[in-house]
N, C-alpha and C. Protein backbone atom coordinates (compact mmCIF):
# COMPACT_ATOMS: atom_id res chain seq x y z
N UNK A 1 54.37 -48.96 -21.74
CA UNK A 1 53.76 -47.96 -22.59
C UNK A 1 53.34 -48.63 -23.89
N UNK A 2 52.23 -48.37 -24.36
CA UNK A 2 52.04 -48.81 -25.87
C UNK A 2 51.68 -48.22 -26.72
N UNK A 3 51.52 -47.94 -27.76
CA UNK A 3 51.62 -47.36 -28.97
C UNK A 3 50.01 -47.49 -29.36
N UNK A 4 49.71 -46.55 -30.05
CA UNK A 4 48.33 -46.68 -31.18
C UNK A 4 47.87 -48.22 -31.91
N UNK A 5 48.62 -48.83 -31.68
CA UNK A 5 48.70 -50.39 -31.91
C UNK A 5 48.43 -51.12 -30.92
N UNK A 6 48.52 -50.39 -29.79
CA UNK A 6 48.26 -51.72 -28.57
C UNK A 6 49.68 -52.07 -28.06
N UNK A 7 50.62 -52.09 -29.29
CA UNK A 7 51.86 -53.07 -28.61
C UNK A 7 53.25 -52.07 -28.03
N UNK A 8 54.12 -52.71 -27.46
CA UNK A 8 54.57 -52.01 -26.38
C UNK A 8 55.83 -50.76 -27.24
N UNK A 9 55.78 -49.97 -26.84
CA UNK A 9 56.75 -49.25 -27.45
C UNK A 9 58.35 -49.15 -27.01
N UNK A 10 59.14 -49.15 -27.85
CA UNK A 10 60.72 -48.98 -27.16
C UNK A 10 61.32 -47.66 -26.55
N UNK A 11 60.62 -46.85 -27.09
CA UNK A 11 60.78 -45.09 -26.79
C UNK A 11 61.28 -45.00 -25.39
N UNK A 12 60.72 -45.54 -24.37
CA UNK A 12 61.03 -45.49 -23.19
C UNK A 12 62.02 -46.50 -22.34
N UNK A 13 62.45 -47.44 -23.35
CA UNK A 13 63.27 -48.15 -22.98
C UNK A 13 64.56 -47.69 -23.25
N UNK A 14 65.79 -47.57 -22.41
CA UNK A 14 67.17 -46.64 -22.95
C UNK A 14 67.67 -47.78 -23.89
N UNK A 15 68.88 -46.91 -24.51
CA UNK A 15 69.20 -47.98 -25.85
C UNK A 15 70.80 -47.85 -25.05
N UNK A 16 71.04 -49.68 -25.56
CA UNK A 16 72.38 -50.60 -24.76
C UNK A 16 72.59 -50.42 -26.21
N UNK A 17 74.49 -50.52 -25.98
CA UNK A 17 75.42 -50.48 -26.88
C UNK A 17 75.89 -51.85 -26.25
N UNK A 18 75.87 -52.66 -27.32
CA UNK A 18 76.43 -54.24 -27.48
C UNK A 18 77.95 -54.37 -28.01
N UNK A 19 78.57 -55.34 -26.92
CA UNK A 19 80.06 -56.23 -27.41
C UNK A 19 80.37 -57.16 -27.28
N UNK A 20 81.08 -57.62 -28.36
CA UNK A 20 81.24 -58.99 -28.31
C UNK A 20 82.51 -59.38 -28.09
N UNK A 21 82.87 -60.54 -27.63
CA UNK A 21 84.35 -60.78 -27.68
C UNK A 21 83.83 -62.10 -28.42
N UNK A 22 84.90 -62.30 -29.42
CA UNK A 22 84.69 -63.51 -30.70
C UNK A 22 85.56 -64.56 -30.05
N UNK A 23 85.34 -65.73 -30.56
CA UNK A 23 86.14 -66.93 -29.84
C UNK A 23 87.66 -67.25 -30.22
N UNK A 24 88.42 -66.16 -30.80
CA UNK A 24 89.34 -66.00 -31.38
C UNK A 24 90.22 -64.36 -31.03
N UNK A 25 89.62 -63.79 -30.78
CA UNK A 25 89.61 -62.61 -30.84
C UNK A 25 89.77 -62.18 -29.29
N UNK A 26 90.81 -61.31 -28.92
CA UNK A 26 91.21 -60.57 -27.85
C UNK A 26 90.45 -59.67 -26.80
N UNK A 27 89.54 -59.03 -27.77
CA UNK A 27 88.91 -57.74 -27.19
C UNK A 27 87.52 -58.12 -27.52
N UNK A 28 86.79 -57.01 -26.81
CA UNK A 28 85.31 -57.13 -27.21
C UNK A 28 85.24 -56.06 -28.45
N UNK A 29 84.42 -55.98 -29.43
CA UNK A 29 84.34 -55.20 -30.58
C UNK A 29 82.55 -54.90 -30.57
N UNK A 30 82.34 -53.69 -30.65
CA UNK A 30 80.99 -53.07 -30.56
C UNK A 30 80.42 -53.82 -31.92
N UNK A 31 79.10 -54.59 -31.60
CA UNK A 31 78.73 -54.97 -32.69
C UNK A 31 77.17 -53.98 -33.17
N UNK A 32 76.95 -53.46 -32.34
CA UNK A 32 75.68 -52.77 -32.59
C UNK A 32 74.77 -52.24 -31.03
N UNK A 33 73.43 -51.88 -31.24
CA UNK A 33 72.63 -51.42 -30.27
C UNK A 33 71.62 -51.93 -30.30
N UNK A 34 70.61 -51.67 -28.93
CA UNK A 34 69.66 -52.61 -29.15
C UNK A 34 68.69 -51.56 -27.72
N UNK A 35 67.56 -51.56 -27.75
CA UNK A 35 66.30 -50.95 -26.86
C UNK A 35 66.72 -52.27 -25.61
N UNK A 36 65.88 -52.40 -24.07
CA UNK A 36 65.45 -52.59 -23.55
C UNK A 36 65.46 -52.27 -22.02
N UNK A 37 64.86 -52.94 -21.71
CA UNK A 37 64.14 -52.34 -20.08
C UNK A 37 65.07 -52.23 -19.04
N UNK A 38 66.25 -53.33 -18.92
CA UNK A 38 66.69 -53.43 -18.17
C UNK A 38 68.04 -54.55 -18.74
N UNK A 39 69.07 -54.50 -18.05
CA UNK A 39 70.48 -54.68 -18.15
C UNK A 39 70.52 -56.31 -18.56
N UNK A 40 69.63 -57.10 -17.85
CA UNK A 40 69.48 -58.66 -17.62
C UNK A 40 68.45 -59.23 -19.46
N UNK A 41 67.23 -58.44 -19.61
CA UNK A 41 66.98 -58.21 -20.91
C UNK A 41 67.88 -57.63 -21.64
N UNK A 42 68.92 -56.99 -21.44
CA UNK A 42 69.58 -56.48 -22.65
C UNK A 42 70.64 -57.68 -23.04
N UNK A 43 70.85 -58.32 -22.48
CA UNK A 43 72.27 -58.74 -22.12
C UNK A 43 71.30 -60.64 -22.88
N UNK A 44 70.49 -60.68 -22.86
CA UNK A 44 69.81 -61.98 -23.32
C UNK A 44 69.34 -61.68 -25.02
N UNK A 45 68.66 -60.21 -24.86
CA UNK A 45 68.65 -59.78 -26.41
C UNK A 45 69.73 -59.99 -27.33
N UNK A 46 70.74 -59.45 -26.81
CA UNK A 46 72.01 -58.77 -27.42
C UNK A 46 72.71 -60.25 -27.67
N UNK A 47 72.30 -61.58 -26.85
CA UNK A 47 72.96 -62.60 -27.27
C UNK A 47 72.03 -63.72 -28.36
N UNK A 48 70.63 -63.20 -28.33
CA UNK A 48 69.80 -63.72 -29.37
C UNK A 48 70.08 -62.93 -30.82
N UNK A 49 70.53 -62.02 -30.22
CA UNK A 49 70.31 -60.87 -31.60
C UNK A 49 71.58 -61.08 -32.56
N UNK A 50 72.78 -60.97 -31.43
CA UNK A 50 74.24 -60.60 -32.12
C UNK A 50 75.16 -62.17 -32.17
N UNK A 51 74.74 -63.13 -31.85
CA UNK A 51 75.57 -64.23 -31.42
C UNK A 51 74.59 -65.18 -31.92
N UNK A 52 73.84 -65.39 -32.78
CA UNK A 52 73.22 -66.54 -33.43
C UNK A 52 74.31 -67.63 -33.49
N UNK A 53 74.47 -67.33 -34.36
CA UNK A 53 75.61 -68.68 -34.61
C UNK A 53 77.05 -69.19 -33.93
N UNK A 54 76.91 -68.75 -32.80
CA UNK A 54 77.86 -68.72 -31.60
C UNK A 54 78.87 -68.41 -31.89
N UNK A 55 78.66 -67.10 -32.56
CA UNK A 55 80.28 -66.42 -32.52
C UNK A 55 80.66 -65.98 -31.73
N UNK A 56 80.17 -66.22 -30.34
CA UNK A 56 81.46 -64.84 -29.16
C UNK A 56 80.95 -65.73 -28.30
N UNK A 57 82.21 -65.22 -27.17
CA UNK A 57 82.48 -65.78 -26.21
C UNK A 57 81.79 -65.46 -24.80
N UNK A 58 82.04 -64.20 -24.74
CA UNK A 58 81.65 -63.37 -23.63
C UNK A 58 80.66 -61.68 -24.41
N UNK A 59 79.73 -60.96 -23.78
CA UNK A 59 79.23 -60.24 -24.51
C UNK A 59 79.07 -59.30 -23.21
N UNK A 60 79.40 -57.89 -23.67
CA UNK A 60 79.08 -56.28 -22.95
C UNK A 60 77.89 -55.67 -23.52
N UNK A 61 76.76 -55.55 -22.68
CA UNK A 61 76.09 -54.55 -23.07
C UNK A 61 76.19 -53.00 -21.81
N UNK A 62 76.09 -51.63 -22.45
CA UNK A 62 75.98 -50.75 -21.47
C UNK A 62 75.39 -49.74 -22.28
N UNK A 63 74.58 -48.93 -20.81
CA UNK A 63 73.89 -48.06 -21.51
C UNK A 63 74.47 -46.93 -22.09
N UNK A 64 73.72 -46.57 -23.44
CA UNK A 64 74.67 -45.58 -24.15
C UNK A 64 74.45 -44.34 -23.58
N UNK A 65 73.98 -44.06 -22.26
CA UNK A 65 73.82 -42.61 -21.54
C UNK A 65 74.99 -42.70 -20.64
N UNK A 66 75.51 -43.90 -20.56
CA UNK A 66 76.87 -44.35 -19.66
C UNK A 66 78.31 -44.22 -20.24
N UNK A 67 77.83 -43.94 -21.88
CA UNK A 67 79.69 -43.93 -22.11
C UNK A 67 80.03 -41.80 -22.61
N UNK A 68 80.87 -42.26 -22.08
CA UNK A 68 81.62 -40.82 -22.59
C UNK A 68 82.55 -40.78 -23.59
N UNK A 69 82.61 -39.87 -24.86
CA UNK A 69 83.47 -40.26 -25.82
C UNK A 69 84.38 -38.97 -25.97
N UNK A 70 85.07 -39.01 -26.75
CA UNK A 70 86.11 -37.84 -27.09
C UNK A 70 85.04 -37.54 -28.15
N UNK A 71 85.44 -36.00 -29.21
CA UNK A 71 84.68 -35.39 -29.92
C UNK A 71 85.83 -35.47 -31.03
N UNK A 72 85.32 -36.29 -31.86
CA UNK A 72 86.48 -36.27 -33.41
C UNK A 72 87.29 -35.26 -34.10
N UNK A 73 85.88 -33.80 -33.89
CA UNK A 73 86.60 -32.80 -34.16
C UNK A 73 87.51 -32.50 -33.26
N UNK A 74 88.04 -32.75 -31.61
CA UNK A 74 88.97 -32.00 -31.02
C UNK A 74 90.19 -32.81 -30.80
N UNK A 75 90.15 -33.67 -32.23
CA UNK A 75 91.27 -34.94 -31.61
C UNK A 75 92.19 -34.50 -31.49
N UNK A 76 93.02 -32.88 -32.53
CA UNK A 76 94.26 -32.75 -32.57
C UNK A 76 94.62 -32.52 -31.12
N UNK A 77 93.68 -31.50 -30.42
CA UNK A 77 93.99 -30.83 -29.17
C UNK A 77 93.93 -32.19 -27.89
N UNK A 78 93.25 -32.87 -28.37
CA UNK A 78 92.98 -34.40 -27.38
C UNK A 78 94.12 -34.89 -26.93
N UNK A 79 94.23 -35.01 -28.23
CA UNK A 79 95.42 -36.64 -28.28
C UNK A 79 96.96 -36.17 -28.12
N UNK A 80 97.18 -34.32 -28.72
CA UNK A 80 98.11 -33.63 -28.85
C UNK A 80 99.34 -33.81 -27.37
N UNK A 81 99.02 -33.72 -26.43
CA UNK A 81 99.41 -33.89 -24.96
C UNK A 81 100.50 -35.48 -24.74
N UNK A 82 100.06 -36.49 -25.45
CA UNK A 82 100.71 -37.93 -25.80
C UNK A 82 102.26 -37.65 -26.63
N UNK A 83 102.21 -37.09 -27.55
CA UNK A 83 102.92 -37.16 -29.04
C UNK A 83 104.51 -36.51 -27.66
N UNK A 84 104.12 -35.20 -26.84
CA UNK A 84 105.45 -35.05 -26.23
C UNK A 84 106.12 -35.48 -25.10
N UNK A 85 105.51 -37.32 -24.76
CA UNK A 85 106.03 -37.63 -23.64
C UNK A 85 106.64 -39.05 -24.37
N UNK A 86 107.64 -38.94 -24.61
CA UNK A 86 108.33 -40.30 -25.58
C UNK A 86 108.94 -41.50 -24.87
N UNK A 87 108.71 -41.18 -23.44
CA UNK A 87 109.14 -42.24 -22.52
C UNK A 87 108.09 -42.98 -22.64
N UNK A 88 106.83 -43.00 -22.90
CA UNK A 88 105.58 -43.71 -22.87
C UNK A 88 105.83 -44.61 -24.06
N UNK A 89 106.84 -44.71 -24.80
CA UNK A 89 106.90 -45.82 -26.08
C UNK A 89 107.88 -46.42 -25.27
N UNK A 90 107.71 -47.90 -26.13
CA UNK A 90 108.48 -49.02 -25.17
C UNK A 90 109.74 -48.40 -26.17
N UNK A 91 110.15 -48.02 -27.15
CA UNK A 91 111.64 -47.75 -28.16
C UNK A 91 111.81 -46.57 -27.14
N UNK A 92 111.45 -46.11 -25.90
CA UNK A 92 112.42 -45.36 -25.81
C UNK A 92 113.32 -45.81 -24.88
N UNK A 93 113.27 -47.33 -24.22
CA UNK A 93 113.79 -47.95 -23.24
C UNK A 93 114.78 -49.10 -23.80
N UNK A 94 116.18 -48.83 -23.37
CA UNK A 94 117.14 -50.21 -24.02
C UNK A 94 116.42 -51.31 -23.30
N UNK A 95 116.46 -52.78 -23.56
CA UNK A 95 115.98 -53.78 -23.00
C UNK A 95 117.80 -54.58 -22.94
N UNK A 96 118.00 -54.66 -21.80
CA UNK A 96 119.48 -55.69 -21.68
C UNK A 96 119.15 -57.16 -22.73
N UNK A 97 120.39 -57.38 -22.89
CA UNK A 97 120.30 -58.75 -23.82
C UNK A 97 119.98 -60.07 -22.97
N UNK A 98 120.42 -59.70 -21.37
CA UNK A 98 120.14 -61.10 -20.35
C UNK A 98 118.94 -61.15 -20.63
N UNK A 99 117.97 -60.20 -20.94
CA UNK A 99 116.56 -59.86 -20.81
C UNK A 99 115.65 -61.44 -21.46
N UNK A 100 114.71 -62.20 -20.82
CA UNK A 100 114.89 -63.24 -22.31
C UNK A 100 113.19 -62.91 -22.31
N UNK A 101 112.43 -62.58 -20.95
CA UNK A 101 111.05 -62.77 -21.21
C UNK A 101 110.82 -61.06 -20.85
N UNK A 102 109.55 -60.26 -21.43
CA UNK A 102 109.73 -58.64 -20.89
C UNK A 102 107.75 -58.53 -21.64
């Protein structure tokens, strides 16, 4: 598709949510978003774009019509269901003293 300009427009391209995992760092951490056509372009963008200076290791892009989130406003009622099952914390379990690796 192109624009009144001739040149190609992003409108129709879905927009990827980018992650990075840093070369130090455990997890991947959302560094931003980015337009394109397809998963193989996103995933080459997202490492020209977000990883210049070779900060990460490994990188996630997915489309943001693909993630599902909780709604901030309904966290009390969300998250509320967790707070009364206390076996789910490791303090609620003695660990024996033979114990040496867990």
């Amino acid at each position: 598709m192109t624009d009144a300009t001739g040149s190609a427009t992003e409108k129709s391209w879905p927009l990827w949510e980018v992650f990075v995992r840093g070369k130090r760092g455990l997890s991947h951490v959302h560094v931003g978003s980015l337009h394109a056509p397809d998963a193989e372009l996103a995933l080459r963008n997202a490492r020209d774009l977000y990883t210049r200076r070779q900060e990460g290791v490994s990188i996630w892009v997915v489309k943001a019509d693909d993630i599902t989130a909780s709604s901030p406003a309904e966290k009390d009622s969300f998250f509320d269901p967790a707070a009364d099952k206390i076996y789910r914390h490791p303090t609620f379990y003695d660990v024996p003293e033979d114990v040496e690796y867990l």
